[in-house]
Protein backbone atom coordinates (compact mmCIF):
# COMPACT_ATOMS: atom_id res chain seq x y z
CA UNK A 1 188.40 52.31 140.65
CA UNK A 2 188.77 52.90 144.56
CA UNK A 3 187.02 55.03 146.30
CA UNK A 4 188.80 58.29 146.53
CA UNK A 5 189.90 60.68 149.75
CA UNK A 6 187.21 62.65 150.93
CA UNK A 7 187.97 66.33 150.49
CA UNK A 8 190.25 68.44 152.46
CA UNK A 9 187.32 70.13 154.44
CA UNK A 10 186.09 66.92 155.67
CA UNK A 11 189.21 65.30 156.51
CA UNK A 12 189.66 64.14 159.94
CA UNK A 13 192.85 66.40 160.81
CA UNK A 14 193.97 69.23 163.84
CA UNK A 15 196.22 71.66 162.50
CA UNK A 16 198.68 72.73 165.62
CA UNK A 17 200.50 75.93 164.65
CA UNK A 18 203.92 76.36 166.91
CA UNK A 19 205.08 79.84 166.47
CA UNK A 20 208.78 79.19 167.91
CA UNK A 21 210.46 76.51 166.41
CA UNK A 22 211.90 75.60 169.50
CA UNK A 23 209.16 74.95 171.30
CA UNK A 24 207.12 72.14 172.60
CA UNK A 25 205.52 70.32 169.40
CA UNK A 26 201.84 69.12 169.47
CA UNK A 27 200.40 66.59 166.99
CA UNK A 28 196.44 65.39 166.11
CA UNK A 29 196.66 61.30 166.35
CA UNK A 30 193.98 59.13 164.75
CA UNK A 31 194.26 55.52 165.20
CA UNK A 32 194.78 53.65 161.70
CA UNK A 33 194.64 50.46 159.86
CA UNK A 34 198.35 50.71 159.38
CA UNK A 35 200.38 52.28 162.00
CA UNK A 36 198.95 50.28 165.44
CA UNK A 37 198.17 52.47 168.02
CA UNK A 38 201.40 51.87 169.83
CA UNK A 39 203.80 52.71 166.83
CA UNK A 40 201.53 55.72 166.23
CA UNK A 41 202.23 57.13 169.87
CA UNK A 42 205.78 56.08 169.21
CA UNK A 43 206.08 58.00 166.25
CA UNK A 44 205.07 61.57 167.30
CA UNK A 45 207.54 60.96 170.14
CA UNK A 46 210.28 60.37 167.49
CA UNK A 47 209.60 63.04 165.31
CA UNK A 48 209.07 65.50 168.28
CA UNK A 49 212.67 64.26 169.37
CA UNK A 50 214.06 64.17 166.42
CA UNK A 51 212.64 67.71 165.79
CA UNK A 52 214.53 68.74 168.90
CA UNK A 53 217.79 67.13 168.20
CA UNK A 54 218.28 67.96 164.49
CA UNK A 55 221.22 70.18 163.41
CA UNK A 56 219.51 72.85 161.79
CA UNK A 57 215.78 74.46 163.11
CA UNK A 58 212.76 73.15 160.95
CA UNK A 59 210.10 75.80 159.55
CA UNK A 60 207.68 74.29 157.53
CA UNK A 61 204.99 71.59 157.84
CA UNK A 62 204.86 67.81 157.84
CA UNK A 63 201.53 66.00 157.10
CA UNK A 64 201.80 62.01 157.70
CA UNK A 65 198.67 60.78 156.36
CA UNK A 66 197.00 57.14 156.48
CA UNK A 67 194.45 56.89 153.74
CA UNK A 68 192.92 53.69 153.94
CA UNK A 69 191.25 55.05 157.05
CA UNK A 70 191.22 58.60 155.64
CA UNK A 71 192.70 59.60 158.79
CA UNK A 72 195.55 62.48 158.84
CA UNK A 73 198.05 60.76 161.72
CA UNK A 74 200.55 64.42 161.99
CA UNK A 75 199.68 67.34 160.84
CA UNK A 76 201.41 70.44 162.55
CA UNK A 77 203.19 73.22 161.35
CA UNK A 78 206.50 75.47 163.09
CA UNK A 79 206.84 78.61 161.96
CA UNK A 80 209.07 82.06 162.96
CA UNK A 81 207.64 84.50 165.40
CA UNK A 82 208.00 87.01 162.54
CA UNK A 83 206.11 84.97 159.71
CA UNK A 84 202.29 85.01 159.47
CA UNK A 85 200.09 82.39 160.98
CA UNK A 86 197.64 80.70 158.16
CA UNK A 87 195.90 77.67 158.88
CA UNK A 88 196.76 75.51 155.34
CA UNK A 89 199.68 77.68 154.57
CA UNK A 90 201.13 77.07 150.85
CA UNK A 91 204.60 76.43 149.58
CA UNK A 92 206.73 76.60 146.38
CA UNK A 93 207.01 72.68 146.17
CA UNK A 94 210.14 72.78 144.03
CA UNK A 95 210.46 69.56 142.08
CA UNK A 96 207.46 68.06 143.45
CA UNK A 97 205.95 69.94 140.52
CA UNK A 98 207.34 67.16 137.93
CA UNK A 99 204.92 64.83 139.35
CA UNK A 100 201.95 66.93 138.59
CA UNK A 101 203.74 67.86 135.25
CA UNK A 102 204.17 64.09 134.32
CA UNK A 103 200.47 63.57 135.75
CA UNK A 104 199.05 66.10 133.34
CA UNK A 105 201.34 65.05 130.35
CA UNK A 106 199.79 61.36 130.53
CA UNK A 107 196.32 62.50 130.70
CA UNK A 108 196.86 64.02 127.64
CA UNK A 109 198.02 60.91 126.37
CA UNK A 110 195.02 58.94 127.88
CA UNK A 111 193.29 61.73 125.64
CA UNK A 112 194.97 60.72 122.71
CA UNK A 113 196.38 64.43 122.27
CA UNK A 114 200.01 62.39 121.78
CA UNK A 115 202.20 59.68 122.10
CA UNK A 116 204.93 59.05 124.46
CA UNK A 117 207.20 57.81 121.55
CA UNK A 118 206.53 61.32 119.66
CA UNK A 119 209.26 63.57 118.86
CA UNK A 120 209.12 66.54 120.40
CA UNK A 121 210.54 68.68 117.26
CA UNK A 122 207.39 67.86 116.18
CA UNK A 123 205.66 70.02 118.26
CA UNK A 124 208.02 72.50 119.25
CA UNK A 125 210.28 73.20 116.77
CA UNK A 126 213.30 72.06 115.06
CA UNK A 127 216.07 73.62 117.31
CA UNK A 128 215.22 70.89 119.79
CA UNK A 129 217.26 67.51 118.91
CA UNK A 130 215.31 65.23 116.62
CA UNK A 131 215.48 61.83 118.64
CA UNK A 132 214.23 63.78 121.76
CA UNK A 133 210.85 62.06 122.58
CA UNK A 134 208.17 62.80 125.37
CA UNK A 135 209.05 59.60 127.20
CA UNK A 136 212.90 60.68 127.11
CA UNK A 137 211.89 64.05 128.65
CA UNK A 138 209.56 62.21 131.22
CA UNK A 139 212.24 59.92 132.41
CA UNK A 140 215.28 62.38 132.11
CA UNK A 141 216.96 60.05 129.46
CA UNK A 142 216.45 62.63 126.84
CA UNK A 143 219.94 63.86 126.20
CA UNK A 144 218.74 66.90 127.65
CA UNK A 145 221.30 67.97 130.01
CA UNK A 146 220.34 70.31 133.08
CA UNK A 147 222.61 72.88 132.09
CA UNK A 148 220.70 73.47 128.81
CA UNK A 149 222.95 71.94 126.56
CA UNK A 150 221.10 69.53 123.61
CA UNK A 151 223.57 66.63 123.12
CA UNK A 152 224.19 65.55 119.04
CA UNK A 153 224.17 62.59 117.76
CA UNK A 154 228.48 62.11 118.09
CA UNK A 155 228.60 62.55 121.70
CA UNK A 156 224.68 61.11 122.56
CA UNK A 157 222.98 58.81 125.30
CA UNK A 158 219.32 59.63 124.25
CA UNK A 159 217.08 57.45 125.82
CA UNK A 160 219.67 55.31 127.22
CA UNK A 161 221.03 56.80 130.60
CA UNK A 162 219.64 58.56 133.16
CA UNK A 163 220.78 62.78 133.39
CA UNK A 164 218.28 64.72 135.73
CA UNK A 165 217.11 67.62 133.63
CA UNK A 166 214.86 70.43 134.93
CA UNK A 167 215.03 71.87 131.32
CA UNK A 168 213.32 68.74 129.97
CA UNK A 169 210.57 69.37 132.20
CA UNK A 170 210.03 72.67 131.55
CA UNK A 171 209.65 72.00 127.55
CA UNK A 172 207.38 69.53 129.00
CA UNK A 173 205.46 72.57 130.27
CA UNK A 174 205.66 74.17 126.26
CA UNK A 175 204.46 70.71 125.57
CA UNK A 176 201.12 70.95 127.45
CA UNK A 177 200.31 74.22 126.36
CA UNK A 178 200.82 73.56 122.60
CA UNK A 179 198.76 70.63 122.23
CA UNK A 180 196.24 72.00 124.55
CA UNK A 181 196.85 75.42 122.89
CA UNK A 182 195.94 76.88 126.74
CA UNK A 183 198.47 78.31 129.35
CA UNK A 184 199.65 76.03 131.29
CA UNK A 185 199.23 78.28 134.46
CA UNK A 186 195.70 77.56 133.34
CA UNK A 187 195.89 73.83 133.19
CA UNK A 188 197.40 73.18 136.13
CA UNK A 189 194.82 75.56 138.26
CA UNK A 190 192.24 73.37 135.91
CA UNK A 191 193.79 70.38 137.24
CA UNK A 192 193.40 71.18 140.64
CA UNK A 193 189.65 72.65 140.91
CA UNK A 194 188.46 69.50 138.86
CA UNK A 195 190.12 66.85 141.53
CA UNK A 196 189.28 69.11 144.91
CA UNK A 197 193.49 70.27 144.74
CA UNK A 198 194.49 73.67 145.93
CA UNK A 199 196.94 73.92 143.44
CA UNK A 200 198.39 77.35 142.36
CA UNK A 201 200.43 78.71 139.34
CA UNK A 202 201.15 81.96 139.62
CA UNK A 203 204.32 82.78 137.99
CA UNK A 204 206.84 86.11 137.24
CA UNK A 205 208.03 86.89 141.06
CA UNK A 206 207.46 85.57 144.52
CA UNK A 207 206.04 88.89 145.80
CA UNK A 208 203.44 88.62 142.86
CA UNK A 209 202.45 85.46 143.62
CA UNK A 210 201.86 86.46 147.10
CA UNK A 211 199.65 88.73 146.29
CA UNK A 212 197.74 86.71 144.31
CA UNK A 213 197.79 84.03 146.63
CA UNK A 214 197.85 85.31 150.41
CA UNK A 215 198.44 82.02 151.82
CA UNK A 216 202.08 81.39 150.46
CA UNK A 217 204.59 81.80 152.90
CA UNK A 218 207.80 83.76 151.78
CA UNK A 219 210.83 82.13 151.39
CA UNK A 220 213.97 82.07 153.06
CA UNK A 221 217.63 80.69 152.70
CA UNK A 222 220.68 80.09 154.81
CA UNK A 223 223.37 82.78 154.85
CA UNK A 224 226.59 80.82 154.99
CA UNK A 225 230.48 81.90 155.14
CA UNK A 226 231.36 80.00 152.28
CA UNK A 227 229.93 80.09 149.34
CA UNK A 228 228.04 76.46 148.33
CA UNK A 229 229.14 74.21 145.59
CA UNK A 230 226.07 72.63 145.06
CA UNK A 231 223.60 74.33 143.24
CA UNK A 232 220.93 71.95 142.40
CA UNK A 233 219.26 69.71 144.05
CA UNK A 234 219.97 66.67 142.31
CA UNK A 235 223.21 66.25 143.82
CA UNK A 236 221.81 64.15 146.58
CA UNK A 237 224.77 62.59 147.91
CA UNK A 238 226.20 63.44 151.46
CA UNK A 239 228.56 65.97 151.61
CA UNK A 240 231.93 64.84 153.44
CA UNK A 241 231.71 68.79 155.22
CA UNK A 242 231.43 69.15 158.62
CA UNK A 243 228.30 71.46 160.33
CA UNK A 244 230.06 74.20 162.11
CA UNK A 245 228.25 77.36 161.06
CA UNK A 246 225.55 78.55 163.17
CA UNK A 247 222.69 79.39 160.96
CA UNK A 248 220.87 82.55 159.89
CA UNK A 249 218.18 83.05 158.09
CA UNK A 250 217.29 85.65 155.36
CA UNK A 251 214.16 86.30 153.44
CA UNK A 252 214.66 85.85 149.73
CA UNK A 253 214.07 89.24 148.25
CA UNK A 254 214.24 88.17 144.99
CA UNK A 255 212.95 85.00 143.04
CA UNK A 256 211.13 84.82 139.23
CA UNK A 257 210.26 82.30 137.36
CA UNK A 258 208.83 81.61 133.89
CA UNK A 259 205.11 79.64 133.28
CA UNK A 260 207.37 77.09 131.91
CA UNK A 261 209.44 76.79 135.19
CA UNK A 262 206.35 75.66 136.79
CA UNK A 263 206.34 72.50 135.38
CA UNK A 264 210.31 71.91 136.48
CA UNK A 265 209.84 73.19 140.10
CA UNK A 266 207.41 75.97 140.92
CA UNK A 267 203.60 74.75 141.41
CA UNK A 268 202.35 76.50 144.78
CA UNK A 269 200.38 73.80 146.96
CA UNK A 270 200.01 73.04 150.41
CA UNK A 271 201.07 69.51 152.31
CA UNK A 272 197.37 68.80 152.23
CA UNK A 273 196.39 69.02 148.80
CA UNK A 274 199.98 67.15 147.68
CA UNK A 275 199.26 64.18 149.90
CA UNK A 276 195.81 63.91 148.46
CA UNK A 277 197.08 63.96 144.77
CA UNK A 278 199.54 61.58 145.30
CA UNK A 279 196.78 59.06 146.65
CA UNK A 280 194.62 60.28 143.67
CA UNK A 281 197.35 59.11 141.36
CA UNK A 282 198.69 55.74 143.05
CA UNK A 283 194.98 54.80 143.58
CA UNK A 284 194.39 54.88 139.71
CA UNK A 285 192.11 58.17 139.55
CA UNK A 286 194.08 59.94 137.18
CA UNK A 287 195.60 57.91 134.94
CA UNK A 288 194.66 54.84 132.72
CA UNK A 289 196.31 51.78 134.30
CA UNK A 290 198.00 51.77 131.07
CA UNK A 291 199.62 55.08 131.70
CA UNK A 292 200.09 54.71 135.50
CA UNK A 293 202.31 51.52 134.80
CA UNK A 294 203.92 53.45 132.23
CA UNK A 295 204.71 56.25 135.20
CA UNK A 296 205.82 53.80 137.92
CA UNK A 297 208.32 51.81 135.62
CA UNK A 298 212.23 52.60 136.57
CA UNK A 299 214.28 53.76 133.03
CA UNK A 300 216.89 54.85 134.79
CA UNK A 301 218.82 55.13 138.01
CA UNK A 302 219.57 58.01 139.90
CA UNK A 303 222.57 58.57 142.94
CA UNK A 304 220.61 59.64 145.87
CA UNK A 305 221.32 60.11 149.44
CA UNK A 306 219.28 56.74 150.11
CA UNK A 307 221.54 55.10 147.60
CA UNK A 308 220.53 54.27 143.69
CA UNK A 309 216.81 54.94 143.16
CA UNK A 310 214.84 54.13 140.22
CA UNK A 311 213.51 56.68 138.49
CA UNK A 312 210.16 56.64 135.96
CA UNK A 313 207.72 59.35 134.83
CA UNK A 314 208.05 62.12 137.53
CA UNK A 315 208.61 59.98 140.32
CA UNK A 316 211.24 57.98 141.95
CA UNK A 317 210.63 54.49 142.66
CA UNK A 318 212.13 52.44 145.41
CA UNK A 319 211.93 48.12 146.30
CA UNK A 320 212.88 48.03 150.36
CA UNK A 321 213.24 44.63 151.71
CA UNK A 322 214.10 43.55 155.24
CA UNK A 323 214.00 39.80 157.15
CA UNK A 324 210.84 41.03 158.45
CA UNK A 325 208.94 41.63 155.03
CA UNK A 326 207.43 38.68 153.13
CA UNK A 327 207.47 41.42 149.77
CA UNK A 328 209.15 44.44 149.33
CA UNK A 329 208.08 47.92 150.32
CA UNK A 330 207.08 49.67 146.95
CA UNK A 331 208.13 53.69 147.67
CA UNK A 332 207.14 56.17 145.86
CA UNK A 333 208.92 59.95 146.15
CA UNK A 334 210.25 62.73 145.17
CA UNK A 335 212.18 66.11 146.70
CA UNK A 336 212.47 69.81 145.69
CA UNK A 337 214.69 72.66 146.38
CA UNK A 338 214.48 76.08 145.03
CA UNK A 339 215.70 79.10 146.25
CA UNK A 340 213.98 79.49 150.12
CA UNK A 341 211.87 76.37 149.90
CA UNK A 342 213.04 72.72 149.87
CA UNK A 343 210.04 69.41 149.84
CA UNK A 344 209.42 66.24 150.17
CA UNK A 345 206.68 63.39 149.22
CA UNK A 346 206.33 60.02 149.68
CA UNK A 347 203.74 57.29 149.20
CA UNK A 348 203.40 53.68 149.94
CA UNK A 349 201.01 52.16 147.81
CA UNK A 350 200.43 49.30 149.79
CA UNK A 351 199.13 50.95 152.88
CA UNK A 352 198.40 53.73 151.31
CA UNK A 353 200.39 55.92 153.53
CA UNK A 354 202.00 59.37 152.55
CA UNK A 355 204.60 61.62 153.94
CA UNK A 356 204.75 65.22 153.04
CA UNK A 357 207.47 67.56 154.66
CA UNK A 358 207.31 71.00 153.11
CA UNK A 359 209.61 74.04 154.27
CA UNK A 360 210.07 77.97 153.47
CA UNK A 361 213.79 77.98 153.86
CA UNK A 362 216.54 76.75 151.66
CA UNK A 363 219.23 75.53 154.42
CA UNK A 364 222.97 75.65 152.57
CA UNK A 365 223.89 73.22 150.32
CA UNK A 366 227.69 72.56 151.58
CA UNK A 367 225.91 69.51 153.29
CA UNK A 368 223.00 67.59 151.53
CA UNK A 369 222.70 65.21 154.29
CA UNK A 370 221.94 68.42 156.93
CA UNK A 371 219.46 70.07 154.18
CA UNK A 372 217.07 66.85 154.24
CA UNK A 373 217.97 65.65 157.74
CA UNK A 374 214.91 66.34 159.35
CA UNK A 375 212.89 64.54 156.07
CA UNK A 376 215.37 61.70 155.55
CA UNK A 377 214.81 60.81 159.48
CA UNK A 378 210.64 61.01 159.45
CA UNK A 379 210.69 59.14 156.24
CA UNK A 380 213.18 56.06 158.73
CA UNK A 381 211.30 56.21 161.34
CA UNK A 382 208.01 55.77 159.63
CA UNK A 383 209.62 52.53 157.55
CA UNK A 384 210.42 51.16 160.64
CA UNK A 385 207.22 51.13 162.20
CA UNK A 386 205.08 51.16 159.08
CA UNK A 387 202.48 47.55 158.98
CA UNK A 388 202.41 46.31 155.68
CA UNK A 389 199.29 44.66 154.49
């Protein structure tokens, strides 16, 4: 087992807080093992370029993070002049959450509590379709469609072909709290005071969970003319639509969610804590290596805006290969969007780098590509420069 990150509080990172987004962006540097000291310069001028340039304002925070070193590269944070100032601010990490879901679902397996070939009827009733198994619902190749709807066996593809299902994940959620017989609010806050996470689950409405939790940021979305056809984000592919609205941003008044919907997209975290557990987990300190195979293993394919991904337990998995690269990259990710908060996280196992770009605002679906611009282009520009042991 490899040694893990040290805790947040004695990480070496500076925390630059820009209260207009259009102004002049700051960033802590660290030299690493991975990114020379040259590509690391280079970087920060990129992002604070691309920052600049992008066609839509960026309010959230980005965290680059070189482990093997246990160095934080970028850490800063933009915000509103109108939004509060905290110094590790936390964010609804939409669909990031399934990676902490699948995370907690194989410990319970490396417990013994179940099996990933168990039917899921078995434990939750008979209204859910009997060749729905836990490994189906990890992978999305349950049957399970998004939209609720439990396929029979005349019109099936159970465990064959890929259908991204935020339903499956939240019976996933049920799941853990049957065979634990705990809350799963409780499990996941468990979770995340055992391995040094600030992980939070407060559920029922955004204005509770402030309360509870006075360093989430409220959300915001993207008022827009005409009304978006995309509703999810799993429909990843760029949009053929022009950017000609000028945006404007309003704060989400209203936004509940079930315990269960935490496991599908609505675990509170900050960039910090996120990057940390995803080094936790690729550096086998959560899972058997039995399990964490099991996790990392593509069962289906999904259409994404960086072209057919793999997916496994909870995570997507990616195999980059250039002239320049004696092996492939291995890539590691996921993203979120819920209503007035939109995330991504990546890892690369073999330098042990992560990326995490969290926001508070929900920019209009009508164009996919402008939504995840400002990720899509950190997560290039860090490939390109990126040293591979």
């Amino acid at each position: 087992m490899k040694p893990g990150y040290p805790p947040l509080s004695h990480s070496i990172r500076t925390l630059i807080v820009i209260c207009l987004a259009s102004a002049p962006l700051l960033f802590s540097k660290a030299q690493a093992l991975q990114l020379s000291v040259t590509a690391s310069n280079q970087l920060e001028q990129i992002i604070e370029q691309e920052l600049a340039q992008a066609p839509r304002p960026f309010f959230g925070t980005i965290l680059i993070a070189d482990h093997a070193s246990t160095q934080v590269l970028i850490n800063k944070m933009a915000s509103g002049v109108s939004e509060p100032v905290v110094s590790e601010p936390q964010y609804i990490i939409g669909s990031l959450s399934k990676m902490i879901t699948a995370t907690l679902v194989l410990r319970a397996i490396d417990q013994g509590k179940l099996q990933l070939n168990d039917k899921v009827s078995h434990y939750l009733g008979d209204n859910i379709h009997a060749d729905v198994t836990v490994a189906g619902l990890l992978s999305h190749t349950s049957g399970i469609r998004g939209d609720a709807k439990i396929l029979t066996d005349e019109n099936a593809y159970a465990n064959k072909r890929f259908q991204y299902s935020n339903l499956g994940y939240q019976l996933l959620g049920q799941l853990l709290t049957a065979i634990n017989n705990r809350p799963l609010a409780k499990q996941v806050s468990d979770f995340g005071r055992q391995f040094d996470l600030n992980l939070h689950a407060s559920f029922g409405g955004l204005k509770d969970a402030q309360l509870q939790n006075p360093s989430l940021l409220a959300g915001f979305n993207e008022k827009v003319a005409v009304k978006p056809t995309q509703t999810s984000e799993d429909k990843q592919l760029k949009s053929d639509k022009p950017n000609t609205a000028t945006y404007q941003r309003s704060q989400v008044e209203s936004l509940n969610f079930s315990e269960s919907e935490l496991a599908s997209g609505f675990i509170q975290t900050d960039a910090a804590s996120f990057a940390r557990f995803m080094h936790l987990l690729h550096t086998g300190q959560l899972l058997s290596s039995a399990s964490y195979q099991a996790m990392t293993t593509t069962y289906g394919e999904r259409k994404h805006r960086w072209g057919q991904l793999g997916y496994g337990y909870g995570v997507q998995i990616n195999k980059i290969t250039n002239g320049q690269q004696l092996k492939p990259i291995v890539e590691y990710s996921h993203s979120g969007y819920v209503n007035g908060f939109i995330s991504s996280s990546i890892y690369y196992p073999q330098s042990q780098t992560s990326i995490v770009i969290l926001e508070n605002t929900s920019w209009s679906l009508d164009d996919i590509s402008r939504v995840f611009s400002v990720h899509d282009n950190i997560r290039q520009q860090v490939l390109q420069q990126l040293i591979v042991k």
